[in-house]
N, C-alpha and C. Protein backbone atom coordinates (compact mmCIF):
# COMPACT_ATOMS: atom_id res chain seq x y z
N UNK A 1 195.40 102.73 48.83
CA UNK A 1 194.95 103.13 50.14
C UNK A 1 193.42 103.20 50.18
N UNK A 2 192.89 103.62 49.09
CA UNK A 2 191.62 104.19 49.06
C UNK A 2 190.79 103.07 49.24
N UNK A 3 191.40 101.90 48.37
CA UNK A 3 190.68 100.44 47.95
C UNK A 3 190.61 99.69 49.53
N UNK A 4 191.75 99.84 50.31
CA UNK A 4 191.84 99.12 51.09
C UNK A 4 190.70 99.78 52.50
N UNK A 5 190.69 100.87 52.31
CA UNK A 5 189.78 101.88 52.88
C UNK A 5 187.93 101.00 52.76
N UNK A 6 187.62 100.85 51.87
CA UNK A 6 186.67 100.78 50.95
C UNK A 6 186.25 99.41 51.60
N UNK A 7 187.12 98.49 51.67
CA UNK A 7 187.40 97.23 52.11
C UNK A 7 186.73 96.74 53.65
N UNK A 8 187.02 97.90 54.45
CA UNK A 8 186.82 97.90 56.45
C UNK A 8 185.66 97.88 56.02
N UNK A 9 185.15 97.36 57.15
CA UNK A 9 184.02 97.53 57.84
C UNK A 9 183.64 98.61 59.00
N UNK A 10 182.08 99.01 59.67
CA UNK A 10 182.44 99.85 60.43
C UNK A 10 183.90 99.89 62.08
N UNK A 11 183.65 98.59 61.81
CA UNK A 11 184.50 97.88 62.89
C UNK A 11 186.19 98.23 63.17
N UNK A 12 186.64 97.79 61.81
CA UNK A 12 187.71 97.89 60.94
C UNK A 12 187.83 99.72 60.84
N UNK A 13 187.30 100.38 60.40
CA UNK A 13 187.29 101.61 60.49
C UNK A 13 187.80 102.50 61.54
N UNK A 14 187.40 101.92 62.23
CA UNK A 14 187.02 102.37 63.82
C UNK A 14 188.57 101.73 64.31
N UNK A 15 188.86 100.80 64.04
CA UNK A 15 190.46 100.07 64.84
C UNK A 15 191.84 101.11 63.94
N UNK A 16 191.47 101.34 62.46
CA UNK A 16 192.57 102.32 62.02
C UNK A 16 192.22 103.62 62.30
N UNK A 17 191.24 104.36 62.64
CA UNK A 17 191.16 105.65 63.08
C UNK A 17 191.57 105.60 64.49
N UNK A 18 191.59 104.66 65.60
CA UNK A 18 192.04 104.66 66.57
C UNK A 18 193.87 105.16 66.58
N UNK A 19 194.27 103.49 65.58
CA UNK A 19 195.55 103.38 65.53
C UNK A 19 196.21 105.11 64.87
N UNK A 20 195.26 105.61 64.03
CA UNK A 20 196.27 106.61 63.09
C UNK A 20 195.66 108.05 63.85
N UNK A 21 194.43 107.61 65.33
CA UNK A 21 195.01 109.31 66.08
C UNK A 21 195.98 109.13 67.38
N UNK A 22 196.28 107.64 67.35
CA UNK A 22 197.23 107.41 68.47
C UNK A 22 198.62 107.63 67.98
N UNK A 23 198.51 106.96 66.71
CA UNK A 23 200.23 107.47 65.70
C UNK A 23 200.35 109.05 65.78
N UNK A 24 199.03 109.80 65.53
CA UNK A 24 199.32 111.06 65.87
C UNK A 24 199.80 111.88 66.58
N UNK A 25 199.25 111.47 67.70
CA UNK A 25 199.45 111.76 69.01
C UNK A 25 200.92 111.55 68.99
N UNK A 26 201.26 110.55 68.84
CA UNK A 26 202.66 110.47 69.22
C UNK A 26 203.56 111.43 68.33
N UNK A 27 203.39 111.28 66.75
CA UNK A 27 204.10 112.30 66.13
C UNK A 27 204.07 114.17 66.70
N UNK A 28 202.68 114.17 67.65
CA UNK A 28 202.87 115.50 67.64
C UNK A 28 203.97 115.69 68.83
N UNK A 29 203.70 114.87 69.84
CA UNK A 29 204.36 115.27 71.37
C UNK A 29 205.66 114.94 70.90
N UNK A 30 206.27 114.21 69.68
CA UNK A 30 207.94 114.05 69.70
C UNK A 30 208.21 115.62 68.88
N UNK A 31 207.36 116.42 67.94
CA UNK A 31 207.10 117.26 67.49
C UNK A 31 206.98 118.71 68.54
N UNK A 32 206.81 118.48 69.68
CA UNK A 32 206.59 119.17 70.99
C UNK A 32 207.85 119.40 71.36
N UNK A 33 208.50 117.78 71.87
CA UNK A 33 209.46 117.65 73.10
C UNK A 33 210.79 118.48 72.03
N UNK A 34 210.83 118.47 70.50
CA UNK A 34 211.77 118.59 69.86
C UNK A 34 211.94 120.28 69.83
N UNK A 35 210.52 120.77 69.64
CA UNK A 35 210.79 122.29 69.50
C UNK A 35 211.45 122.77 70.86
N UNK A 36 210.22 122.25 71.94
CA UNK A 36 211.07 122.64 73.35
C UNK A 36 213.00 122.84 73.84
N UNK A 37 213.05 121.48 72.93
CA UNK A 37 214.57 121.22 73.04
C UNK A 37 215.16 121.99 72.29
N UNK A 38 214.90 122.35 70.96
CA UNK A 38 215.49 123.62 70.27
C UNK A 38 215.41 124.87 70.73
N UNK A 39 214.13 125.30 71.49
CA UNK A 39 213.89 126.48 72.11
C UNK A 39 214.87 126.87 73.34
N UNK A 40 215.06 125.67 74.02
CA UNK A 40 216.19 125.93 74.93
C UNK A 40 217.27 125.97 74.70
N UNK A 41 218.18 124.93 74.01
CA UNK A 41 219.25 125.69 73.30
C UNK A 41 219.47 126.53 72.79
N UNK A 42 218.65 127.47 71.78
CA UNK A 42 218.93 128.72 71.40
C UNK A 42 218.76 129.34 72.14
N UNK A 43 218.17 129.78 73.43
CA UNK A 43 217.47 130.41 74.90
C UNK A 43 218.95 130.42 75.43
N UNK A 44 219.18 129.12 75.54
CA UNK A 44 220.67 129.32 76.60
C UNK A 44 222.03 129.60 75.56
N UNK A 45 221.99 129.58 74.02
CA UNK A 45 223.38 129.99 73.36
C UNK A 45 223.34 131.87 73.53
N UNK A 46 222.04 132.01 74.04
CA UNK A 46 221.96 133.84 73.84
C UNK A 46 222.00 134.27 75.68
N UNK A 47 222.08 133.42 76.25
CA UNK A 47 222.22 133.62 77.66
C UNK A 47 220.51 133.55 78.30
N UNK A 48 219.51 133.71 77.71
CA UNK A 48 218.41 133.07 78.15
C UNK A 48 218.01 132.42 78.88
N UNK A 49 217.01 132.44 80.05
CA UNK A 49 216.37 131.21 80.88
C UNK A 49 214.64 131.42 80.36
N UNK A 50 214.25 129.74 80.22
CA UNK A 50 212.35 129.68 79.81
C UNK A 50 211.92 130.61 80.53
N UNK A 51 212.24 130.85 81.81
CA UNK A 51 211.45 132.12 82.29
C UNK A 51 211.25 133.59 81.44
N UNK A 52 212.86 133.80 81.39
CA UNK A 52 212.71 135.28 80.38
C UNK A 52 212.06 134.70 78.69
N UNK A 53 212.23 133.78 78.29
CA UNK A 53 211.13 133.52 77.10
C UNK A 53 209.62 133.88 77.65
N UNK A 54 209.11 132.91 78.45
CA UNK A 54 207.99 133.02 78.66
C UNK A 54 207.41 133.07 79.88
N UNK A 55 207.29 134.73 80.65
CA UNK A 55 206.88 134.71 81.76
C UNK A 55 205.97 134.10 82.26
N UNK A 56 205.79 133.55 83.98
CA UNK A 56 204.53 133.66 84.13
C UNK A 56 203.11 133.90 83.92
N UNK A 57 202.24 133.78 83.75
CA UNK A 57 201.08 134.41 83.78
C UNK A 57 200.47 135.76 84.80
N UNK A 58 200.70 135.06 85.92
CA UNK A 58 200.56 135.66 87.29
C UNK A 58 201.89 137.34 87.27
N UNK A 59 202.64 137.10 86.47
CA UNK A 59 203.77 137.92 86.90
C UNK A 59 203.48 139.25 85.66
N UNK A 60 202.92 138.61 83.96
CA UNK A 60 202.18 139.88 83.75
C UNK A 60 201.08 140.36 83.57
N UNK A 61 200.08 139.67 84.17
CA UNK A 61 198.31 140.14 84.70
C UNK A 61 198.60 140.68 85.88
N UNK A 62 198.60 142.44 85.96
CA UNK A 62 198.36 142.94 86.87
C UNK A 62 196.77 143.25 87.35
N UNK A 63 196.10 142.89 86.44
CA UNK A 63 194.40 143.41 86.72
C UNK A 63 193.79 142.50 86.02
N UNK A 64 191.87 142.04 86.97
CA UNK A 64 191.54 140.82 86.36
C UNK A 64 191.24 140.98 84.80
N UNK A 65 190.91 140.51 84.19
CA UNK A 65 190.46 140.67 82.78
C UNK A 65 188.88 140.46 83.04
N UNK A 66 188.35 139.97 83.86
CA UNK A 66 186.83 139.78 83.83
C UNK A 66 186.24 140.20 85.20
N UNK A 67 185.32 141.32 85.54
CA UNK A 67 184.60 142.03 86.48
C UNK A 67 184.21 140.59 87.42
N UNK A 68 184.32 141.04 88.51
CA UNK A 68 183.38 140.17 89.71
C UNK A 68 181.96 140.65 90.02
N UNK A 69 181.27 139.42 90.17
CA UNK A 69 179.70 140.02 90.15
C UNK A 69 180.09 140.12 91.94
N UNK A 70 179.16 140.91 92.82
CA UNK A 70 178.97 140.73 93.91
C UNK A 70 178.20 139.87 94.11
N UNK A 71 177.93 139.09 95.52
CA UNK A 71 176.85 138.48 95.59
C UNK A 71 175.74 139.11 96.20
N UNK A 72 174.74 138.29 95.21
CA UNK A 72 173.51 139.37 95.73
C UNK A 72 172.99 139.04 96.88
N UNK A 73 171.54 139.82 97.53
CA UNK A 73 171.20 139.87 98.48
C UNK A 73 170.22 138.84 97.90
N UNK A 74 169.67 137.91 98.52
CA UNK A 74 168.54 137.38 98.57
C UNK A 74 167.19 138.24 97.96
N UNK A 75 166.52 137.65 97.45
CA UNK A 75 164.88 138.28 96.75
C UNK A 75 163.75 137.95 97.05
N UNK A 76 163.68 136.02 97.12
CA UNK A 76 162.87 135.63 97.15
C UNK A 76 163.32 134.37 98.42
N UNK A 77 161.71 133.54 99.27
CA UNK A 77 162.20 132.73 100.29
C UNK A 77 161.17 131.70 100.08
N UNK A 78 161.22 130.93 100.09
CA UNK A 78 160.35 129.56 100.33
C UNK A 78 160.23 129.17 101.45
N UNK A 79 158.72 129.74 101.94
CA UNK A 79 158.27 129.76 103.44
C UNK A 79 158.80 128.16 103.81
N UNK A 80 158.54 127.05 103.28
CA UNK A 80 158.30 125.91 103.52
C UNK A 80 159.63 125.48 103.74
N UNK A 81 161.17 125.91 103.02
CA UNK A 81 162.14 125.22 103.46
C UNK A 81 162.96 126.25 103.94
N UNK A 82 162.60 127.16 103.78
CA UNK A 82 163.72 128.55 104.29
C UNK A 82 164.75 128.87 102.84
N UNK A 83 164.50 128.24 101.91
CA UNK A 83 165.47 128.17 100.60
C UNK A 83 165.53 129.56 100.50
N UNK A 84 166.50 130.04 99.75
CA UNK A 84 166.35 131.79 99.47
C UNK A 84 167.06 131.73 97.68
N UNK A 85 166.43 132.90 96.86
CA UNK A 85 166.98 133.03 95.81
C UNK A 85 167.01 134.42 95.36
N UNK A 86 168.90 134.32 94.98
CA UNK A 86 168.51 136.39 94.46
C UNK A 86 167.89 136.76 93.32
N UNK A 87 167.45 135.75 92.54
CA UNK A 87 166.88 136.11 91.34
C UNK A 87 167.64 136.23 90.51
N UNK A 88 168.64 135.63 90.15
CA UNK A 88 169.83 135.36 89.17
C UNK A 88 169.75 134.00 89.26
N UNK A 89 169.90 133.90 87.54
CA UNK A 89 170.05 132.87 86.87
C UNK A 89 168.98 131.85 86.76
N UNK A 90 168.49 130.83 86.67
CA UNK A 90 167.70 129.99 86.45
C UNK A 90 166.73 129.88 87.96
N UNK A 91 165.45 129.82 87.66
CA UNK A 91 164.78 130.49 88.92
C UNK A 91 164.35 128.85 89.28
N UNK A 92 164.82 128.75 90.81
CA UNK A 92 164.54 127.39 91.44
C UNK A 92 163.31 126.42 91.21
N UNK A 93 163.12 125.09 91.43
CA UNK A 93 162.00 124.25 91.01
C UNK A 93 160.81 124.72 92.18
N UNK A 94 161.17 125.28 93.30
CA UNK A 94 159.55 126.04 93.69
C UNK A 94 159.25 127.00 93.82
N UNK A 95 160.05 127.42 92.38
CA UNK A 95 159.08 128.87 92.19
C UNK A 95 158.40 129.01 90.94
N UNK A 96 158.83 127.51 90.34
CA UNK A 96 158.11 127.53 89.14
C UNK A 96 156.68 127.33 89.06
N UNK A 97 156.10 128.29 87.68
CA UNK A 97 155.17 128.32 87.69
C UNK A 97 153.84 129.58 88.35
N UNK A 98 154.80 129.86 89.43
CA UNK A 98 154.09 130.85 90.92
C UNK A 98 154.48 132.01 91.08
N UNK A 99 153.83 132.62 91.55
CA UNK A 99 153.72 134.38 91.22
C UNK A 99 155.08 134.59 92.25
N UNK A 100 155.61 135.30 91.85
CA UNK A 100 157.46 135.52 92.33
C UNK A 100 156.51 136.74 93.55
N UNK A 101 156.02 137.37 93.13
CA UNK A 101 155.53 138.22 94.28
C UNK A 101 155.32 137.88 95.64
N UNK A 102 154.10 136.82 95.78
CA UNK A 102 154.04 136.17 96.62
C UNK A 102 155.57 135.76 97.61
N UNK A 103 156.39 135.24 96.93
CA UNK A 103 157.87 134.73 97.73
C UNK A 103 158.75 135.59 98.17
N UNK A 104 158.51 137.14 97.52
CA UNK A 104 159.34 138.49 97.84
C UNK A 104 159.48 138.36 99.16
N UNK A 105 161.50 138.45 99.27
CA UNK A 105 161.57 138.89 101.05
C UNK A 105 161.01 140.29 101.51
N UNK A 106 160.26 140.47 102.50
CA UNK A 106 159.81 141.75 102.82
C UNK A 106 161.00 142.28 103.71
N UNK A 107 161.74 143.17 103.01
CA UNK A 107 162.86 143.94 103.63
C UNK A 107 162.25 145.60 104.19
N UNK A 108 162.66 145.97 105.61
CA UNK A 108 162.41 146.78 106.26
C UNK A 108 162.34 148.12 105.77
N UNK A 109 161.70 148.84 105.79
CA UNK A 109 161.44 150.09 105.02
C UNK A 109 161.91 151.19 106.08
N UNK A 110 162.44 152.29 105.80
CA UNK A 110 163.06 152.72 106.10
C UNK A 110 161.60 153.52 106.60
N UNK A 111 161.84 153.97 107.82
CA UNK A 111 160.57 154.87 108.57
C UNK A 111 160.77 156.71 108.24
N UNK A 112 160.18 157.29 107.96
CA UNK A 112 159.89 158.29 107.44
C UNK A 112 159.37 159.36 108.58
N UNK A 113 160.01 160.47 108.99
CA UNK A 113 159.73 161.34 109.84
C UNK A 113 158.30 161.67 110.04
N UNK A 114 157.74 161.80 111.10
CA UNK A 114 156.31 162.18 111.10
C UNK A 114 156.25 163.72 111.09
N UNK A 115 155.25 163.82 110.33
CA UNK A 115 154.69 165.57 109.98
C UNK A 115 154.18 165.73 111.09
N UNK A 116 155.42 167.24 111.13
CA UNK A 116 154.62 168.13 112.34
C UNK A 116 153.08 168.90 112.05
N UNK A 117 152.30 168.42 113.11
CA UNK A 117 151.41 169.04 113.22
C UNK A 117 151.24 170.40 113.53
């Protein structure tokens, strides 16, 4: 095997690694379809349906496994196209370089009671 190995070229190489992950392939999925088929017969000699083997997903995730971000409010605006960015994640191509200050949305400030005189 080894000799004949030794023998290919990169070419040649390349046509039996094809052929022997396509032989694979096939050995695994008849390797698949066979367990499946055993799994169900023993499933149905015990009164079993694939369902009661293997529920849903949806049926036992009652809660997500991963938090939702909200979406944020806007931060920054690019007078020139109206673009807006909340400042998450990779900061847009015109703001590179440029003082993020400058682009701050100016959000309304809350007005403050006037002192009695």
């Amino acid at each position: 095997m080894t000799r004949f190995i030794d023998g290919l070229d990169a070419a040649g190489l390349t046509r039996v690694i094809k052929l022997a992950e396509a032989k694979r392939n096939d050995k695994l999925s008849e390797a698949r379809q066979a367990l499946i088929e055993r799994t169900r017969a023993e499933a149905e000699q015990l009164g079993l349906s694939m369902d009661d083997l293997f529920p849903s997903r949806q049926a036992t995730r009652t809660t997500p496994t991963g938090r939702q971000r909200k979406t944020a409010e806007p931060k920054y605006r690019n007078p020139e196209t109206g673009e807006t960015w909340a400042g998450r994640g990779r900061s847009p191509a015109w703001l590179e370089g440029k003082n993020r200050e400058d682009y701050l949305i100016n959000k309304a400030q809350p007005e403050l009671p006037e002192a009695a005189e």
